[in-house]
Protein backbone atom coordinates (compact mmCIF):
# COMPACT_ATOMS: atom_id res chain seq x y z
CA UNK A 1 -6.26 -8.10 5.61
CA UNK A 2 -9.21 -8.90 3.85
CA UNK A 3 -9.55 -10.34 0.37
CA UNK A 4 -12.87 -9.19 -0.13
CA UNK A 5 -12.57 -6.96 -2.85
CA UNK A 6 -12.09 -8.34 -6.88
CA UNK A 7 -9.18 -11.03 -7.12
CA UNK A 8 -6.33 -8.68 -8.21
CA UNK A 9 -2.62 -9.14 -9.23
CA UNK A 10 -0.16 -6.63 -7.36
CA UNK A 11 2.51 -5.72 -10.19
CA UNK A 12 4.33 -2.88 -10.20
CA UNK A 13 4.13 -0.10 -12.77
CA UNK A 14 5.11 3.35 -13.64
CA UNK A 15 1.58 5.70 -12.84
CA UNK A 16 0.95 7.26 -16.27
CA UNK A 17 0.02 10.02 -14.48
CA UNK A 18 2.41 10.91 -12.46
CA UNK A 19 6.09 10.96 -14.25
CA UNK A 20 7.36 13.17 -11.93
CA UNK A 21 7.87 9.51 -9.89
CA UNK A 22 11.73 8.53 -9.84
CA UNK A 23 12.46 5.41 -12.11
CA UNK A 24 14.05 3.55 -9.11
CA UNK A 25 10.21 2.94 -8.50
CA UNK A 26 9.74 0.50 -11.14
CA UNK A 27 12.17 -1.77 -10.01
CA UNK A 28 10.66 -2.04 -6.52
CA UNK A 29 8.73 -5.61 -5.75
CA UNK A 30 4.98 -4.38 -3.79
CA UNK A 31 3.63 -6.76 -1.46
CA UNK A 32 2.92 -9.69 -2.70
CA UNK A 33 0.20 -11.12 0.11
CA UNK A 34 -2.01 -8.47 -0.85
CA UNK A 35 -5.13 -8.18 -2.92
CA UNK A 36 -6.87 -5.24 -2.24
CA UNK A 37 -9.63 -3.63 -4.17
CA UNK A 38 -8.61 -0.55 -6.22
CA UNK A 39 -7.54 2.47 -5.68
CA UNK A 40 -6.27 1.41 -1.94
CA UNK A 41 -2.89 1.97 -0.31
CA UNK A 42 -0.98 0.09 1.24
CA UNK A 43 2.19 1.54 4.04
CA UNK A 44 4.99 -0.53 4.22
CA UNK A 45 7.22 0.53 7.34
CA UNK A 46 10.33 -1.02 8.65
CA UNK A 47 9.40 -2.28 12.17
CA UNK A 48 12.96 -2.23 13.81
CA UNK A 49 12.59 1.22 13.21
CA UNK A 50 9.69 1.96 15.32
CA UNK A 51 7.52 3.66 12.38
CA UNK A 52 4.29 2.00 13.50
CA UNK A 53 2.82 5.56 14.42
CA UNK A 54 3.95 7.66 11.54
CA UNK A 55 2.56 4.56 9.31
CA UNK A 56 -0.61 4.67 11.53
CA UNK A 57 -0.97 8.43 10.84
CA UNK A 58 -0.11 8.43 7.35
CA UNK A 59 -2.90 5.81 7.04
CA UNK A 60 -5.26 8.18 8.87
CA UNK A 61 -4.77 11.06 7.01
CA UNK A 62 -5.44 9.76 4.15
CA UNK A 63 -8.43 7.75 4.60
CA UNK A 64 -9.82 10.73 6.18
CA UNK A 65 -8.37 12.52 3.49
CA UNK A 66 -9.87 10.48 0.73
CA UNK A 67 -13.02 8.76 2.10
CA UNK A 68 -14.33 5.35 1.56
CA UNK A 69 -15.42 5.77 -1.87
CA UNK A 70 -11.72 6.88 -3.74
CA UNK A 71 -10.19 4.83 -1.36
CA UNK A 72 -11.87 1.94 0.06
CA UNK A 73 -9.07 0.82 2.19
CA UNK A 74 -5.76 1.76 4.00
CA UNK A 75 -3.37 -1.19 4.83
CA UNK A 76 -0.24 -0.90 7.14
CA UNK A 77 2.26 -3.53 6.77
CA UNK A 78 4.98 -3.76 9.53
CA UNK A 79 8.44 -5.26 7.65
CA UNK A 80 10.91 -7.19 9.49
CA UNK A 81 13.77 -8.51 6.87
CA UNK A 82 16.87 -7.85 6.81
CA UNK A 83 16.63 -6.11 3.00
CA UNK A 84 13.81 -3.84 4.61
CA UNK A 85 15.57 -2.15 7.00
CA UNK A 86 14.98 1.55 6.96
CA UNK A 87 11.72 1.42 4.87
CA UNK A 88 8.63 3.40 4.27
CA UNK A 89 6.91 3.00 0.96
CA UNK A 90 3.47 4.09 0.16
CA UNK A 91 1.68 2.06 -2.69
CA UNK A 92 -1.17 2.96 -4.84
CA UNK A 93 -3.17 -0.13 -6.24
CA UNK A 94 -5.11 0.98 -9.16
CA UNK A 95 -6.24 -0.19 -12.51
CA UNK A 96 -4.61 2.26 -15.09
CA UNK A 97 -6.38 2.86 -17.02
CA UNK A 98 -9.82 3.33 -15.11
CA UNK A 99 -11.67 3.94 -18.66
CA UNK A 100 -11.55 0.09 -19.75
CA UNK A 101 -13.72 -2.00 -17.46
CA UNK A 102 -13.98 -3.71 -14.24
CA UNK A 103 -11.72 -6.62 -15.10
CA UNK A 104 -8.62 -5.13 -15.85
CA UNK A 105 -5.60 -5.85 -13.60
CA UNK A 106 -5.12 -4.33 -10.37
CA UNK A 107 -1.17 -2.91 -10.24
CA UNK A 108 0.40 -1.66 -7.87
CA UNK A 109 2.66 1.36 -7.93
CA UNK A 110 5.08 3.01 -5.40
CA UNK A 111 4.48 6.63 -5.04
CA UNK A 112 7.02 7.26 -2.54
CA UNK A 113 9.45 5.67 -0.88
CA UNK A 114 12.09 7.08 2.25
CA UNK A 115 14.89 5.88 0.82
CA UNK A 116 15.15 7.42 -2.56
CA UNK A 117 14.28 10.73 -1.27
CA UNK A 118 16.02 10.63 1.99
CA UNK A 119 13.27 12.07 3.88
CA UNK A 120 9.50 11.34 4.83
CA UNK A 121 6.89 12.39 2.73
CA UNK A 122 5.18 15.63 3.48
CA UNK A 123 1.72 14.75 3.76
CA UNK A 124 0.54 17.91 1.46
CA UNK A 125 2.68 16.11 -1.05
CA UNK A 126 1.95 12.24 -0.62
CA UNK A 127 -1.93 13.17 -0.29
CA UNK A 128 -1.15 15.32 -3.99
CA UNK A 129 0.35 11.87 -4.97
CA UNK A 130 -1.91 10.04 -3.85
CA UNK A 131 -4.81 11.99 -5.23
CA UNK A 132 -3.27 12.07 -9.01
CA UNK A 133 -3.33 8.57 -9.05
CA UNK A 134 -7.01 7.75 -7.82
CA UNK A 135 -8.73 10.62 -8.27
CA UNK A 136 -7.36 13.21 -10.95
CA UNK A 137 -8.34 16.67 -11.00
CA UNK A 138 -10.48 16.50 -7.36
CA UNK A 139 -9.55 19.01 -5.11
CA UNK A 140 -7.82 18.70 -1.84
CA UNK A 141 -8.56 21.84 -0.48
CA UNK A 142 -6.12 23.72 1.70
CA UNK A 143 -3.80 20.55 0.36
CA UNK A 144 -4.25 22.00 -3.27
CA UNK A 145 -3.40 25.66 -2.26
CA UNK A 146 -0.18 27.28 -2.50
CA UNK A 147 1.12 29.62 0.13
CA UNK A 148 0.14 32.89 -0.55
CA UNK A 149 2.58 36.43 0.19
CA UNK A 150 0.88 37.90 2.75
CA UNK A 151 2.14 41.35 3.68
CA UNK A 152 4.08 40.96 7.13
CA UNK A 153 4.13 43.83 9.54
CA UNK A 154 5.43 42.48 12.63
CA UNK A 155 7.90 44.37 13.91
CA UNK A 156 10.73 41.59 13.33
CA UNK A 157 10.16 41.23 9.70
CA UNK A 158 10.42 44.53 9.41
CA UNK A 159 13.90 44.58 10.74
CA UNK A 160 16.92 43.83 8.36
CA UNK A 161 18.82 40.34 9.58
CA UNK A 162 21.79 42.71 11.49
CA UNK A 163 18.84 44.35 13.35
CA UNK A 164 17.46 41.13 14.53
CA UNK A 165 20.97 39.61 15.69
CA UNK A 166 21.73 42.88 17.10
CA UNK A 167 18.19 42.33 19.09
CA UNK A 168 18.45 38.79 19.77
CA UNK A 169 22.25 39.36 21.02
CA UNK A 170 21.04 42.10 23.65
CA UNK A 171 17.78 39.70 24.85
CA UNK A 172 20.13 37.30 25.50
CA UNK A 173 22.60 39.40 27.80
CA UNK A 174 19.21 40.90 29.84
CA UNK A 175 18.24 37.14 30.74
């Protein structure tokens, strides 16, 4: 990776605004080799695991999501220790508060690790994440929406759950 954005120190922080972020966060060390340039990510992936390609797409979708200019860079960081078995952390590194000048501190924070939620991130969700932290208030589009109640008249939704096993039970006896 390339130092060739402002000399920053990774720390980690709770995002100010984002509290809906668990407090295990905070106690989470980010990578410490780094120095990116803010508001870029960096997707930290147990290896052993064989998470290369949902890190690799994660890191697609949301540079493509994002663009150069929120997010100037994407960085996917393969993990090998014992203590990092399992992982898959995404990291926001930002200066918090944006407002004060060029030479505050870059920090780090976790916006989502596997672990503590016991499942991988939806993308709709980690890009929502991801977007409160660099860019507040932009839209994401189809990202931002919420599923609408469309009126269903398919035949099956019309049919009451005893109807449709009744249905499904027959299907099965013709095949």
């Amino acid at each position: 990776m390339s130092s060739s954005g402002p000399s920053s120190s990774a720390t980690t922080s709770a995002a100010a605004s984002s509290s809906a972020l668990p407090s295990t966060y905070s106690s989470f060390q980010p990578p410490s080799t780094l120095h990116l340039p803010p508001n870029s990510i960096a997707i930290e992936y147990c290896d052993r695991c064989r998470w290369q390609h949902r890190a690799s797409w994660t890191q697609t979708e949301l540079l493509v999501t994002f663009g150069p200019k929120p997010a100037p860079s994407a960085a996917i960081l393969p993990k090998v220790e014992e203590d990092s078995a399992g992982r898959f952390r995404v990291w926001v590194y930002h200066r918090p508060n944006e407002g004060q000048g060029a030479g505050e501190e870059v920090k780090a924070t976790c916006i989502y690790d596997r672990k503590t939620m016991g499942r991988f991130p939806e993308m709709k969700e980690l890009k929502q994440l991801v977007r409160d932290i660099i860019s507040p208030g932009a839209s994401l589009g189809h990202s931002d929406k919420k599923g609408t109640a469309e009126p269903v008249t398919t035949k099956e939704a019309t049919q009451s759950a005893a109807e449709q096993a009744e249905t499904k039970a027959r299907q099965c006896e013709d095949c």
